[in-house]
N, C-alpha and C. Protein backbone atom coordinates (compact mmCIF):
# COMPACT_ATOMS: atom_id res chain seq x y z
N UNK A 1 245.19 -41.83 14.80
CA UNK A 1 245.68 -43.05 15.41
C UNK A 1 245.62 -44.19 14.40
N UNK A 2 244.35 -44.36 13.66
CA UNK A 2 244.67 -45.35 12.85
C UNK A 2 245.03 -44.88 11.97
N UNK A 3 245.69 -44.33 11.55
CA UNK A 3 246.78 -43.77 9.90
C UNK A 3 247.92 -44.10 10.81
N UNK A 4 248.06 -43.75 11.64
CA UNK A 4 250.07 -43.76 12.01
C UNK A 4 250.43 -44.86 12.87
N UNK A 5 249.12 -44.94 13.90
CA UNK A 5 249.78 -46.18 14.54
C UNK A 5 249.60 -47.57 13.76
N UNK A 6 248.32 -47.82 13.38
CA UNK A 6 248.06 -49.34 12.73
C UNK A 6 248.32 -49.00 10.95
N UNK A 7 248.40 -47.99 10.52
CA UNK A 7 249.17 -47.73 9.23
C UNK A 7 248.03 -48.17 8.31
N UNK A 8 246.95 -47.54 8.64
CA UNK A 8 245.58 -47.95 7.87
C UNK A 8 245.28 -46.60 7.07
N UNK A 9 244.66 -47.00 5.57
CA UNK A 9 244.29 -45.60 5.07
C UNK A 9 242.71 -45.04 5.71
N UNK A 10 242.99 -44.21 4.63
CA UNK A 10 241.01 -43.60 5.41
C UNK A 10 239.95 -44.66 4.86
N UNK A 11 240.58 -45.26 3.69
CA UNK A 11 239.43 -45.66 3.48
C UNK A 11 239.46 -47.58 3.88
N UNK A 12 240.21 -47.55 4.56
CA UNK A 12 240.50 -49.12 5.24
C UNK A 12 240.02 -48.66 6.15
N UNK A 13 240.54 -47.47 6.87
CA UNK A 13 239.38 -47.33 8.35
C UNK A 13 238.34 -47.46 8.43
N UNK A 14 237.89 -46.53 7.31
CA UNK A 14 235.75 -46.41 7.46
C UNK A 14 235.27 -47.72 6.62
N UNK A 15 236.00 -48.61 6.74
CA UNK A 15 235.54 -50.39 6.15
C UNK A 15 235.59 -51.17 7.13
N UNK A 16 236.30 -50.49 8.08
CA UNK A 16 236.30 -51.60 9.19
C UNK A 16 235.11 -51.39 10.58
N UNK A 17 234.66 -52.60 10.80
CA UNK A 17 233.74 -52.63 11.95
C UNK A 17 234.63 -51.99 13.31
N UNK A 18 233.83 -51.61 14.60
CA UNK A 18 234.51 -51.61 15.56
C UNK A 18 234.92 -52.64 16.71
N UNK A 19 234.46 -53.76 16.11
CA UNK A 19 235.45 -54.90 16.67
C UNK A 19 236.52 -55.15 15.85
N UNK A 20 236.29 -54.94 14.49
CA UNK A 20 237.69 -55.35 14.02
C UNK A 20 239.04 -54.06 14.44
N UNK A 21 238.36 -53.39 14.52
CA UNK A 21 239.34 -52.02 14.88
C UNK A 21 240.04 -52.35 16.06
N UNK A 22 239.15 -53.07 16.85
CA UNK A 22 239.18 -53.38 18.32
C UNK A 22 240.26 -54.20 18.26
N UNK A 23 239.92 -55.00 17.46
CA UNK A 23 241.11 -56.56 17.39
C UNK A 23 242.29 -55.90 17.07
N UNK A 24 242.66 -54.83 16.14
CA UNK A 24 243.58 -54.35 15.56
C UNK A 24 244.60 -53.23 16.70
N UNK A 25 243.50 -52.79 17.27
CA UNK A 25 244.20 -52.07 18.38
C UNK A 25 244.92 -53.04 19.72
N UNK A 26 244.13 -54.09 19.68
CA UNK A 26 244.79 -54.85 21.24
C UNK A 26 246.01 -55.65 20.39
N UNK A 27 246.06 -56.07 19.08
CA UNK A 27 246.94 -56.61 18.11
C UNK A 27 248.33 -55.46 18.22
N UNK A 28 248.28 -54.32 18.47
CA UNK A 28 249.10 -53.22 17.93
C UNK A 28 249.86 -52.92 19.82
N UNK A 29 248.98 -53.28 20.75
CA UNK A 29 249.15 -53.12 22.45
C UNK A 29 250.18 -54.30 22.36
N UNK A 30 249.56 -55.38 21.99
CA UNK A 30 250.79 -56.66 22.59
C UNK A 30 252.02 -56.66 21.79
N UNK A 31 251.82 -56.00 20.28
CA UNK A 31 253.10 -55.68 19.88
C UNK A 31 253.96 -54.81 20.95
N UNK A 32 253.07 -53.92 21.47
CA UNK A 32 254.13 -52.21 22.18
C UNK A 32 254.55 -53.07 23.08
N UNK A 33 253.89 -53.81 24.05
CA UNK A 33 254.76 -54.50 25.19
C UNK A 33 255.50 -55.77 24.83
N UNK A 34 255.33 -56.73 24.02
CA UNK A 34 256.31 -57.73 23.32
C UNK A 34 257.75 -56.52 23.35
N UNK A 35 257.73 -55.83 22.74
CA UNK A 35 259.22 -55.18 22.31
C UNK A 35 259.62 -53.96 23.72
N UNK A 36 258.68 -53.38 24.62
CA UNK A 36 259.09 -53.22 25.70
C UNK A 36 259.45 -54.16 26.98
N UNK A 37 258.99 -55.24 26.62
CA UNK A 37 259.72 -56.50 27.61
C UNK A 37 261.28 -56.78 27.11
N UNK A 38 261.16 -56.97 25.48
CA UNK A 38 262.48 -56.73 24.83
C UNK A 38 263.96 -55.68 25.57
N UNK A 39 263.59 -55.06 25.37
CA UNK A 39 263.83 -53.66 26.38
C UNK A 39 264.38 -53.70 27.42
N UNK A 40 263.17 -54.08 27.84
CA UNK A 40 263.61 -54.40 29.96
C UNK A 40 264.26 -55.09 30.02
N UNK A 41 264.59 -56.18 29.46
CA UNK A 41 265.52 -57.90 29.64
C UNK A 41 266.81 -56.73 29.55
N UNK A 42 267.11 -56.08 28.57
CA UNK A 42 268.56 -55.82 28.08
C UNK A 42 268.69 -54.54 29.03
N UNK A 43 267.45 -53.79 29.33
CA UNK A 43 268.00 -53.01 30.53
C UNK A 43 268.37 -53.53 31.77
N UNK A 44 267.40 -54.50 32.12
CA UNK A 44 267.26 -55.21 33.53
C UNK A 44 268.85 -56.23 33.32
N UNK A 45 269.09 -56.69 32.39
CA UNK A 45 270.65 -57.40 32.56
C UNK A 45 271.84 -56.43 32.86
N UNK A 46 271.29 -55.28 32.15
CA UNK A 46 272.58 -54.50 32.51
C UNK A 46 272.89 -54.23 33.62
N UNK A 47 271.78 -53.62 34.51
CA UNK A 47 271.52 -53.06 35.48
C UNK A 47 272.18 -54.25 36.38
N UNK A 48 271.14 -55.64 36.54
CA UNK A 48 271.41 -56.56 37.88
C UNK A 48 272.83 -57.16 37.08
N UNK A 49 273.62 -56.63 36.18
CA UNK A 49 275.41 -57.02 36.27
C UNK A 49 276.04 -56.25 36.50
N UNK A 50 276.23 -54.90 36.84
CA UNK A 50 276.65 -53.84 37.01
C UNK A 50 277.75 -54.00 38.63
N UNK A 51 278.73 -52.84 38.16
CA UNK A 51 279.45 -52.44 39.32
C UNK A 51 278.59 -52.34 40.60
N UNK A 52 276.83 -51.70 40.20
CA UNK A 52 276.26 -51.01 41.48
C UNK A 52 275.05 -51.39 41.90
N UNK A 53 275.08 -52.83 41.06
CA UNK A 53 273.68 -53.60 41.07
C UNK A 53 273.04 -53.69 42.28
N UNK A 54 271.89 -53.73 42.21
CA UNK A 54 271.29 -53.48 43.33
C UNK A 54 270.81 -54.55 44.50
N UNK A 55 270.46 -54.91 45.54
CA UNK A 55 270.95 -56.12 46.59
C UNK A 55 269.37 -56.57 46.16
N UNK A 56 268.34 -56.66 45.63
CA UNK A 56 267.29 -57.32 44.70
C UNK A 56 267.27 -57.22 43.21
N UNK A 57 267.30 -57.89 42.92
CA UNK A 57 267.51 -57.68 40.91
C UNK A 57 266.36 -57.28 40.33
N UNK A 58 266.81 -56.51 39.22
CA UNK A 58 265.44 -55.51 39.03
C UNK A 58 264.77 -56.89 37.57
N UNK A 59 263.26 -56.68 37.87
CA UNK A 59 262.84 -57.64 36.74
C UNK A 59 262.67 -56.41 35.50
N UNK A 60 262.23 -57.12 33.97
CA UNK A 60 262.30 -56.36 33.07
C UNK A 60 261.23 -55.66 32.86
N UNK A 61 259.79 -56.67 33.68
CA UNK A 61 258.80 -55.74 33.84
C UNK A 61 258.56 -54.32 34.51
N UNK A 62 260.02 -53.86 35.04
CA UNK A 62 260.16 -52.41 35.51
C UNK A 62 260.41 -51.62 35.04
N UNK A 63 260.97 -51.75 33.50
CA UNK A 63 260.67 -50.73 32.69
C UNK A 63 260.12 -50.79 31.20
N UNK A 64 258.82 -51.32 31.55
CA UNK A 64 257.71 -51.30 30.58
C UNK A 64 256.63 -50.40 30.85
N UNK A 65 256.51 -49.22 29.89
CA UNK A 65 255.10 -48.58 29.96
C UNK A 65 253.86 -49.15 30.22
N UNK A 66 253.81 -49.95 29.13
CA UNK A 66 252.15 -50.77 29.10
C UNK A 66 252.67 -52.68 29.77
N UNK A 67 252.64 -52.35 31.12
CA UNK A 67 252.43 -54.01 31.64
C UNK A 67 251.64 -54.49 30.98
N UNK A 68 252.19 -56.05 31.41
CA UNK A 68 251.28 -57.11 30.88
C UNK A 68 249.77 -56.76 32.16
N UNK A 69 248.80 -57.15 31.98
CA UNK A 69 247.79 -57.49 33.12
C UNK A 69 248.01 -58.65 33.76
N UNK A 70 247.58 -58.38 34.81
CA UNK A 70 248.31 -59.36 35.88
C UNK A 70 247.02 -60.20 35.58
N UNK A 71 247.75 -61.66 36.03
CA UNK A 71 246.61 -62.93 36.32
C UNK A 71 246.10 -62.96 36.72
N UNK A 72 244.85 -63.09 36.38
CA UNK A 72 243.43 -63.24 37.11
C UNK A 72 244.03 -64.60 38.43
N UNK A 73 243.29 -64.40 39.76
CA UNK A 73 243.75 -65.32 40.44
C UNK A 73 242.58 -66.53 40.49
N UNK A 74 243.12 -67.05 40.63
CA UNK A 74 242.31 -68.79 40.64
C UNK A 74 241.05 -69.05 41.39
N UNK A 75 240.10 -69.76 41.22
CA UNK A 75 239.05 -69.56 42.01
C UNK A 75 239.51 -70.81 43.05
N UNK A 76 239.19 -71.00 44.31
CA UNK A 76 239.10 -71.61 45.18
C UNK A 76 237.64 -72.32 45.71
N UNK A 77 238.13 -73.70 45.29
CA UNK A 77 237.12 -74.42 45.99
C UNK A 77 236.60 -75.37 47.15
N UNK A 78 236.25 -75.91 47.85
CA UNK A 78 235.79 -76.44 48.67
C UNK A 78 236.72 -77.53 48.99
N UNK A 79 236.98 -78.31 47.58
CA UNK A 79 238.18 -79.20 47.29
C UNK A 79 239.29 -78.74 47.62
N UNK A 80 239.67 -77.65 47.31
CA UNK A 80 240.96 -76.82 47.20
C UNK A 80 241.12 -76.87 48.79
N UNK A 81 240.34 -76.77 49.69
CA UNK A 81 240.64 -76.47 50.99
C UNK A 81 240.73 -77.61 51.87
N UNK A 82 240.29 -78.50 51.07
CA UNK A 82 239.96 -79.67 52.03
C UNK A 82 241.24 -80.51 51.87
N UNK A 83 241.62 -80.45 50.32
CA UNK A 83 243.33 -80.78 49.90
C UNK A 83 244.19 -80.13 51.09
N UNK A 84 244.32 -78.44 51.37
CA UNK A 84 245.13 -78.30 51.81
C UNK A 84 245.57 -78.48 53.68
N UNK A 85 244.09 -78.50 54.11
CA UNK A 85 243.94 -79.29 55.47
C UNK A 85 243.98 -80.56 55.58
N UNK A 86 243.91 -81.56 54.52
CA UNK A 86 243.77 -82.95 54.54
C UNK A 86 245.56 -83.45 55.07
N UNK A 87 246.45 -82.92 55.44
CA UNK A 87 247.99 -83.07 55.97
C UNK A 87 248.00 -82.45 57.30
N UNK A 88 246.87 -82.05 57.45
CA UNK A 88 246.97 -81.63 59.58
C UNK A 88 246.37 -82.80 60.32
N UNK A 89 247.16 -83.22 61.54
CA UNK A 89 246.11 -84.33 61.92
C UNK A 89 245.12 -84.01 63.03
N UNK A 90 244.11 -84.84 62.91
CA UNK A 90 243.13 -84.57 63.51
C UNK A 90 243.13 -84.68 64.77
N UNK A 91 242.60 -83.69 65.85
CA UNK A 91 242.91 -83.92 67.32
C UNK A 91 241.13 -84.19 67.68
N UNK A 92 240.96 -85.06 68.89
CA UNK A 92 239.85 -85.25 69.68
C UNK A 92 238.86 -84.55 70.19
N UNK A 93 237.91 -84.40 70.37
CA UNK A 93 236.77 -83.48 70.67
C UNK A 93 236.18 -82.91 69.92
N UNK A 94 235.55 -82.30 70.63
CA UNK A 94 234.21 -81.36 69.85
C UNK A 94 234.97 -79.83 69.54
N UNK A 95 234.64 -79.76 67.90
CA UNK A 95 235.11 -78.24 67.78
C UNK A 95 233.81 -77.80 67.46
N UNK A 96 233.96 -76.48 68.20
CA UNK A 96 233.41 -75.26 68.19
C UNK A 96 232.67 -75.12 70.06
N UNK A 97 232.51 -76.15 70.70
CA UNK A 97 232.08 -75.57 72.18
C UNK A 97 233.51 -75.84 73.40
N UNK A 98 232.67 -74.52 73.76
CA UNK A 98 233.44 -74.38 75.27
C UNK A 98 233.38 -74.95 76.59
N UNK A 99 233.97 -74.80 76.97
CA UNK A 99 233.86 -75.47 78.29
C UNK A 99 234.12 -74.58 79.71
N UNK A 100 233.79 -73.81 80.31
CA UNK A 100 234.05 -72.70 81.10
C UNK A 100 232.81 -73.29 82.67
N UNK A 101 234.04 -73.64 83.55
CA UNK A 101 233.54 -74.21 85.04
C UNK A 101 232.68 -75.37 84.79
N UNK A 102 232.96 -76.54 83.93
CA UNK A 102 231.87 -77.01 83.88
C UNK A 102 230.65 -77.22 82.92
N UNK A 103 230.12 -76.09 82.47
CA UNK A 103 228.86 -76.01 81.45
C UNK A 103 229.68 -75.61 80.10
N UNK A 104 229.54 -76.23 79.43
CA UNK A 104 228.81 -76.73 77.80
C UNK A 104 228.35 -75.41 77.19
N UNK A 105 228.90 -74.53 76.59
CA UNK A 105 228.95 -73.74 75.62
C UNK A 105 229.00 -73.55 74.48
N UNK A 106 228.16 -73.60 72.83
CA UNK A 106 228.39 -73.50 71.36
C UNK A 106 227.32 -74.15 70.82
């Protein structure tokens, strides 16, 4: 793997640490998918212009071997929630008790 894929000799290999190897291998991954996104654009145009295109358009990430990793999703905070309820308006009473014949429930 490292002679053919990263084009290293033997003796560049056994000089290198295994983080640098490391760096060199995720360096050699974003190349493979940079030029398989390449790829997909010119497949995925062909395809969603076509006589038989399909009634959703295909993205280019559908024909890439090695996806990108998807985005980590966002953390949510306290703020975050209070932003997105702060546009409901506020109605009267007590939330969280019941009221059933009379007696006071919560």
């Amino acid at each position: 793997m490292a002679r053919i894929d990263l084009g290293l000799s033997d003796d560049e290999w056994l000089d290198m640490t295994p983080r640098q190897f490391a760096a060199l291998r995720i360096r050699q991954m974003q190349k493979m998918q940079r030029e398989e996104l390449l790829v997909g654009i010119l497949a995925s145009s062909t395809v969603n212009s076509g006589f038989c295109r399909p009634d959703r358009p295909v993205r280019p990430e559908s024909f890439m071997l090695h996806p990108f990793p998807p985005e980590p999703m966002p953390r949510v905070t306290a703020m975050d929630i209070m932003k997105a309820f702060a546009h409901i308006p506020k109605v009267g009473g007590s939330v969280g008790r019941k009221v059933i014949a009379g007696e006071t429930f919560g």
